[in-house]
PDB file of N, CA and C in Angstrom:
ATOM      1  N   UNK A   1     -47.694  29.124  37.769  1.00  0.00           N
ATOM      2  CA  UNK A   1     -46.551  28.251  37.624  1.00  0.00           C
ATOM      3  C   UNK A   1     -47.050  26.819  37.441  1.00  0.00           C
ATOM      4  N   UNK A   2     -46.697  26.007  36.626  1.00  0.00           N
ATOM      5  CA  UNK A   2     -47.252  24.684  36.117  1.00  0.00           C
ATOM      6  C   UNK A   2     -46.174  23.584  37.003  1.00  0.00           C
ATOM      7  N   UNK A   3     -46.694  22.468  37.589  1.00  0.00           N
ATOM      8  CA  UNK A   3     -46.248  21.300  38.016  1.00  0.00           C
ATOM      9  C   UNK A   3     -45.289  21.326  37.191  1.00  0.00           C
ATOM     10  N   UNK A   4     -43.625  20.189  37.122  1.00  0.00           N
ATOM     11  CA  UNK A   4     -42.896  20.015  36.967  1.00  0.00           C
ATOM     12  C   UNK A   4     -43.183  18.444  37.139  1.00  0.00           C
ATOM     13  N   UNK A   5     -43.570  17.995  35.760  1.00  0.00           N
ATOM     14  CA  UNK A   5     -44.036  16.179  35.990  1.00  0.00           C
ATOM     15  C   UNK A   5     -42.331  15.648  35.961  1.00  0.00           C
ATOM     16  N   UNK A   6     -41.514  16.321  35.953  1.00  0.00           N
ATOM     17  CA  UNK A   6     -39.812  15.261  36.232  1.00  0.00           C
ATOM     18  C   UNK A   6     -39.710  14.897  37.850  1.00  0.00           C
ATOM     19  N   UNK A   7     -40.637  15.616  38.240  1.00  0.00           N
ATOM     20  CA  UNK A   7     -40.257  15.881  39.747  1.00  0.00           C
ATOM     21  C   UNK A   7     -41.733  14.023  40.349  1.00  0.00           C
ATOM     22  N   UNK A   8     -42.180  13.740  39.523  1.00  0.00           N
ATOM     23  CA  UNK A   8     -42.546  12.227  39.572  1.00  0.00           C
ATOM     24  C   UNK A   8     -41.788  11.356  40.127  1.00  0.00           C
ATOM     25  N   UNK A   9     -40.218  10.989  39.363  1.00  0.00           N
ATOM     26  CA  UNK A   9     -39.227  10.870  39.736  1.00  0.00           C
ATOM     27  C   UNK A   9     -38.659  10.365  41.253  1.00  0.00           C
ATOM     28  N   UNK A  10     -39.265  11.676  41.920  1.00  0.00           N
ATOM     29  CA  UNK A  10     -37.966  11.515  42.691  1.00  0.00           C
ATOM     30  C   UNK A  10     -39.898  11.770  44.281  1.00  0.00           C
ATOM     31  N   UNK A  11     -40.448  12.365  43.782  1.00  0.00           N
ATOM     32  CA  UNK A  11     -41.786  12.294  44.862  1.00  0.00           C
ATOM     33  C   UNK A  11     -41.793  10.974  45.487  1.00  0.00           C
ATOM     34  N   UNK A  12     -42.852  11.018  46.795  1.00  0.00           N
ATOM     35  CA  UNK A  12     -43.237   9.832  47.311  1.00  0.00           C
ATOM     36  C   UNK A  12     -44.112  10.153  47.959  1.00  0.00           C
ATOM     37  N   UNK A  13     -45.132   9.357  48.309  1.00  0.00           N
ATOM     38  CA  UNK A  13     -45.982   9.174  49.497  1.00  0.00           C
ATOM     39  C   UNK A  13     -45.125  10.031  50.588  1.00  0.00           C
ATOM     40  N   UNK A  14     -45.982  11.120  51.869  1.00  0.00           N
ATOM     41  CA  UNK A  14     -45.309  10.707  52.729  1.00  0.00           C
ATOM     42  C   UNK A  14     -45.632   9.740  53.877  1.00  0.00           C
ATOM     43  N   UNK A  15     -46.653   9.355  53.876  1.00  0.00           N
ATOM     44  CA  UNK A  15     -47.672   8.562  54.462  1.00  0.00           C
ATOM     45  C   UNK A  15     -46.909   6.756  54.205  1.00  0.00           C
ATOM     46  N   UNK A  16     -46.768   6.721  52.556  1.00  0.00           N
ATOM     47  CA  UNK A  16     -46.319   5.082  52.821  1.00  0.00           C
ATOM     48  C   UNK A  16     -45.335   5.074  51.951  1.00  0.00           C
ATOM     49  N   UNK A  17     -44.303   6.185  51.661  1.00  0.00           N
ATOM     50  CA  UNK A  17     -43.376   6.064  50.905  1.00  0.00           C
ATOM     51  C   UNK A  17     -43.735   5.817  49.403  1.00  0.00           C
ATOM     52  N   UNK A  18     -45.012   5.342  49.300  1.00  0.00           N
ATOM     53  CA  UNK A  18     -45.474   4.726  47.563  1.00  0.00           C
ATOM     54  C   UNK A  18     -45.421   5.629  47.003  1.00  0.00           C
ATOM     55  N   UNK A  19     -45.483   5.198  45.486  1.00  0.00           N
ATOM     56  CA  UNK A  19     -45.784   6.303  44.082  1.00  0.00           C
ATOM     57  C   UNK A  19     -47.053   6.833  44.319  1.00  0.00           C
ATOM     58  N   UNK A  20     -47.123   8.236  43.820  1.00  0.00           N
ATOM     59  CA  UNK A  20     -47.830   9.316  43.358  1.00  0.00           C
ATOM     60  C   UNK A  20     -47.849   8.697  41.889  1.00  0.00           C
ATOM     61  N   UNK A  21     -49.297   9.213  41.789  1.00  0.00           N
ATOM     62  CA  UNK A  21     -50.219   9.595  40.486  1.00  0.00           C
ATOM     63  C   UNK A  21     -50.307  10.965  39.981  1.00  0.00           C
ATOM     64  N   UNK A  22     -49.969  11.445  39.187  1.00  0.00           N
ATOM     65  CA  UNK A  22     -50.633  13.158  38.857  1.00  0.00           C
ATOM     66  C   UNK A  22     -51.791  13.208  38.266  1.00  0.00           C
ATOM     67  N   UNK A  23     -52.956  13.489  38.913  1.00  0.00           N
ATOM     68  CA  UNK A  23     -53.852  14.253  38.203  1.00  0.00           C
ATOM     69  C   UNK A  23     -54.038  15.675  37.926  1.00  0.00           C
ATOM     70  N   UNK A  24     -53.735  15.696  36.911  1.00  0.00           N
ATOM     71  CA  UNK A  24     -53.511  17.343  36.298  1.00  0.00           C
ATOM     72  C   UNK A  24     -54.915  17.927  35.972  1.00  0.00           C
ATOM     73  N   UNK A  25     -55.826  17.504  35.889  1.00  0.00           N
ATOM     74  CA  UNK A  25     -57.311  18.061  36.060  1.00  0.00           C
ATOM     75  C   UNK A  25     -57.345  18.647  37.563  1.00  0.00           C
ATOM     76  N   UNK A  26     -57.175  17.663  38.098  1.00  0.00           N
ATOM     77  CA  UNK A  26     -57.793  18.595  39.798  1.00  0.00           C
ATOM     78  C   UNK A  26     -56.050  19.098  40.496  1.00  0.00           C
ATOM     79  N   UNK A  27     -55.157  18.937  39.984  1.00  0.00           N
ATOM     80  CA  UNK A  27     -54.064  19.736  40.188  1.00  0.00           C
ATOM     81  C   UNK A  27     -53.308  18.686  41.360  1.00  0.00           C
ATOM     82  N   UNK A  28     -53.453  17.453  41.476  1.00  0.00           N
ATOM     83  CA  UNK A  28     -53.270  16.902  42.402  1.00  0.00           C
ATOM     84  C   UNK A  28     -52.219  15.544  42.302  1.00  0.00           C
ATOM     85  N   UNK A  29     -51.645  15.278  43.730  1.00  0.00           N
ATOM     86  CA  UNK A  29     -51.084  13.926  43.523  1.00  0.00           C
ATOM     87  C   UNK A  29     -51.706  12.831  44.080  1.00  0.00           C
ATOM     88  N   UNK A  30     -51.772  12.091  43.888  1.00  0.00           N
ATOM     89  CA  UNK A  30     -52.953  10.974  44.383  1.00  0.00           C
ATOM     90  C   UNK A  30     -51.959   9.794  44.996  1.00  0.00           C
ATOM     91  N   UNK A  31     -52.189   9.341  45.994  1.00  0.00           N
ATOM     92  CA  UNK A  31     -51.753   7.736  46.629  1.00  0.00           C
ATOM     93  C   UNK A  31     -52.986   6.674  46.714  1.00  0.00           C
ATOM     94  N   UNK A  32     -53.269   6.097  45.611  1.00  0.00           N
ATOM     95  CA  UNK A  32     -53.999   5.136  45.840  1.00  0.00           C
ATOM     96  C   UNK A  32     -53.903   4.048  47.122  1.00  0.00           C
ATOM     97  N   UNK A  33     -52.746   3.985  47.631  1.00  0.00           N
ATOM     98  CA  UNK A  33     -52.814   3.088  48.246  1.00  0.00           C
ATOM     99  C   UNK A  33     -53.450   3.602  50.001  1.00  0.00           C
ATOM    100  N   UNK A  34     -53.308   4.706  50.152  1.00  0.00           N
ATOM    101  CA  UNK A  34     -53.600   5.393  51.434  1.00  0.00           C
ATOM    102  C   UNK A  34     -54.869   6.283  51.476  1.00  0.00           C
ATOM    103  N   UNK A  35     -55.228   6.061  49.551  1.00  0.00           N
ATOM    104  CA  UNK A  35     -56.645   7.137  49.460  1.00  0.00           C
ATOM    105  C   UNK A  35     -56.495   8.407  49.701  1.00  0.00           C
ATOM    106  N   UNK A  36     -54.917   9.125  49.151  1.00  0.00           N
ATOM    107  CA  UNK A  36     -55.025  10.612  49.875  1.00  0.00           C
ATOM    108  C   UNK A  36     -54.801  11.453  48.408  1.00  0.00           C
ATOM    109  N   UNK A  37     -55.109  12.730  48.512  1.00  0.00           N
ATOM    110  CA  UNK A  37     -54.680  13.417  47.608  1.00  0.00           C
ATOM    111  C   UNK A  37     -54.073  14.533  47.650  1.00  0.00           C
ATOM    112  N   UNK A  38     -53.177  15.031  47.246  1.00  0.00           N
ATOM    113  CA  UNK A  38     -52.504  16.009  48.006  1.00  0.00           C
ATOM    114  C   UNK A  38     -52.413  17.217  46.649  1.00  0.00           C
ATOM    115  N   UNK A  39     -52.565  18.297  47.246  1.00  0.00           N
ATOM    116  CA  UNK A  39     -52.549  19.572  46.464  1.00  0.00           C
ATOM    117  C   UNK A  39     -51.399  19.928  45.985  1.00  0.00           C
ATOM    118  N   UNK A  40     -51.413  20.820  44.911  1.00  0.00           N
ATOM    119  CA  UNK A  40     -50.363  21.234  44.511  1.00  0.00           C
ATOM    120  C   UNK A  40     -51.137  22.243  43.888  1.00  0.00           C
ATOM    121  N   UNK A  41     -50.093  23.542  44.597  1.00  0.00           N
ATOM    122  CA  UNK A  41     -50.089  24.831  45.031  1.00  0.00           C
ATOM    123  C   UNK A  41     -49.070  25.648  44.429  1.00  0.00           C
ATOM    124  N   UNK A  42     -49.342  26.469  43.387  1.00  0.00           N
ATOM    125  CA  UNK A  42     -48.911  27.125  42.319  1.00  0.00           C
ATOM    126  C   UNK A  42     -47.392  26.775  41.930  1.00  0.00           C
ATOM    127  N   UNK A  43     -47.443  25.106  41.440  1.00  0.00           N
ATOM    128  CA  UNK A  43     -46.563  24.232  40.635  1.00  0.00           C
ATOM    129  C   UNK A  43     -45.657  23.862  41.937  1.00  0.00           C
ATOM    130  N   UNK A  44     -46.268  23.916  43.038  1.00  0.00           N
ATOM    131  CA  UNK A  44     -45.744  23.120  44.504  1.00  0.00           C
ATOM    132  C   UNK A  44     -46.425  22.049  45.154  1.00  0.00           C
ATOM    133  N   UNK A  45     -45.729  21.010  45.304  1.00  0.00           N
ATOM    134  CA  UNK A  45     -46.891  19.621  45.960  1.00  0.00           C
ATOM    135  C   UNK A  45     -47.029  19.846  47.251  1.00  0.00           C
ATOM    136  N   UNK A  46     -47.904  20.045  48.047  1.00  0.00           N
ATOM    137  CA  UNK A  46     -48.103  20.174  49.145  1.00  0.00           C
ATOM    138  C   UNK A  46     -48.207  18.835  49.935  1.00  0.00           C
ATOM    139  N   UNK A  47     -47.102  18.052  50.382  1.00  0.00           N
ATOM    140  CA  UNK A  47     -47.012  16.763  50.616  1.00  0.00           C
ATOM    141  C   UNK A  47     -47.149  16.569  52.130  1.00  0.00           C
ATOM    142  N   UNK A  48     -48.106  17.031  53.178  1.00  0.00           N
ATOM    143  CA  UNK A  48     -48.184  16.938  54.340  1.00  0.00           C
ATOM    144  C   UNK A  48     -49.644  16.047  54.073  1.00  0.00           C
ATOM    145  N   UNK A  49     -49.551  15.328  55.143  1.00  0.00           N
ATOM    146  CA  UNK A  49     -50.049  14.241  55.366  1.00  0.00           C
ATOM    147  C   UNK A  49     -51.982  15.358  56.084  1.00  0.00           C
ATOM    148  N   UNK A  50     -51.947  16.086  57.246  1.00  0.00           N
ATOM    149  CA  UNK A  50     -52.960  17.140  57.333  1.00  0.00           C
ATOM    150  C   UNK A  50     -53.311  17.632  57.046  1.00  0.00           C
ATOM    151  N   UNK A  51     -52.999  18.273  55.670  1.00  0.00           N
ATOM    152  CA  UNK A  51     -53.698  18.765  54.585  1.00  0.00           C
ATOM    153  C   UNK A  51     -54.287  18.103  53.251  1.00  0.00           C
ATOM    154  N   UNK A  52     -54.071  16.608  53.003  1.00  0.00           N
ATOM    155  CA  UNK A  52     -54.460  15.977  52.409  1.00  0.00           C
ATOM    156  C   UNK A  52     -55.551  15.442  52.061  1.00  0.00           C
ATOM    157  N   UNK A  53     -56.415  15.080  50.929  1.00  0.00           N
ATOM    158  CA  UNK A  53     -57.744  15.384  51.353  1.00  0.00           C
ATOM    159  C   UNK A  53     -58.250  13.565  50.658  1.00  0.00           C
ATOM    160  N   UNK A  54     -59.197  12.781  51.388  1.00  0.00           N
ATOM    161  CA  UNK A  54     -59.167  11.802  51.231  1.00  0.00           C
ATOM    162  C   UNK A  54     -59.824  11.374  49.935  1.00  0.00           C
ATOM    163  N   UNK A  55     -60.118  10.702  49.673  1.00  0.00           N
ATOM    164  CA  UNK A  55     -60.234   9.869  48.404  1.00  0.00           C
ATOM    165  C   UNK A  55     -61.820   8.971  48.840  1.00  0.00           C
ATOM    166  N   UNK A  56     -62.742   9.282  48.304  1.00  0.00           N
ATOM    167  CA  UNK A  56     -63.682   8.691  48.289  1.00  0.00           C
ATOM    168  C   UNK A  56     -64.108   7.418  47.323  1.00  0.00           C
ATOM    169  N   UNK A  57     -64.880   6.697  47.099  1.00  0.00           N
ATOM    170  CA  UNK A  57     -64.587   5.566  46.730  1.00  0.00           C
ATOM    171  C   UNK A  57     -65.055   5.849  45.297  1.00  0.00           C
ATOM    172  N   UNK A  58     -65.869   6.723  45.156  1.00  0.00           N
ATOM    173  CA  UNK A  58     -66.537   6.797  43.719  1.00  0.00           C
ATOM    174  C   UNK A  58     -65.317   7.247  42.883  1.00  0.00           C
ATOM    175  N   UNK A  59     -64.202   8.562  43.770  1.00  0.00           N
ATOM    176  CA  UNK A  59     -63.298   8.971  43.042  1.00  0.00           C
ATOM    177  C   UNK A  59     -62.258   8.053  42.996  1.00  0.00           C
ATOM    178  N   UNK A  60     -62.435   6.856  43.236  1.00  0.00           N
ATOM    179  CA  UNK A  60     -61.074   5.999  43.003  1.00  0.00           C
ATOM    180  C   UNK A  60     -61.230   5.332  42.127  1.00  0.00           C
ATOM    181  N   UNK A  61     -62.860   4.997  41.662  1.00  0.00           N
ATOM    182  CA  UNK A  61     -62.927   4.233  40.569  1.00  0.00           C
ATOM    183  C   UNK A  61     -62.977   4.695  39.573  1.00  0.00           C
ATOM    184  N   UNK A  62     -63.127   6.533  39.205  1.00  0.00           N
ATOM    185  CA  UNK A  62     -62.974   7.296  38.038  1.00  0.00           C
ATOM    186  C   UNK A  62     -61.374   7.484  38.013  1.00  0.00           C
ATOM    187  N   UNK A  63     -60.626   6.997  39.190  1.00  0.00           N
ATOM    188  CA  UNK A  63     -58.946   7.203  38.761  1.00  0.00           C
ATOM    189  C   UNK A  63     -58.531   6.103  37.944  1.00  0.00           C
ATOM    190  N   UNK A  64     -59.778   4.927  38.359  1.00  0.00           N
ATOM    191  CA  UNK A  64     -58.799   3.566  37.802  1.00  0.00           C
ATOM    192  C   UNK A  64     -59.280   3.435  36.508  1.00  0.00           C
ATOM    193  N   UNK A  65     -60.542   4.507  36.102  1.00  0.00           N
ATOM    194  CA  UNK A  65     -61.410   3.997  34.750  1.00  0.00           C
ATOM    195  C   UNK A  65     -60.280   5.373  33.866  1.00  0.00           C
ATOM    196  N   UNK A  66     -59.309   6.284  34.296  1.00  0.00           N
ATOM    197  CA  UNK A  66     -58.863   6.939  33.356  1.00  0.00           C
ATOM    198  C   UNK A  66     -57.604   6.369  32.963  1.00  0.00           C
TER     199      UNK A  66
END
């Protein structure tokens, strides 16, 4: 089942309320501002804050160079 990018829209952080990023390579939503990335699980965002997996610094600067 493929992500549903309308659903951009209406997503949020749940951590700081901010916009999500989709990266559709690693299947993920990204919060730059909290460094988290959150899975999405057969065209489902898995938006819990404990399962989120952090953001290292090298991968933040290949988010900002795409």
């Amino acid at each position: 089942m493929a992500f549903d990018t309308k659903l951009m829209e209406i997503l949020a952080c749940p951590v700081c309320k901010g916009k999500l990023d989709y990266d559709k390579a690693q299947q993920e939503l990204i919060c730059k501002f909290d460094r988290l990335a959150y899975s999405i699980d057969n065209g489902i965002p898995v938006l819990l804050e404990n399962e989120a997996r952090r953001l290292v610094l090298d991968e933040e600067n290949t988010e900002q160079e795409s």
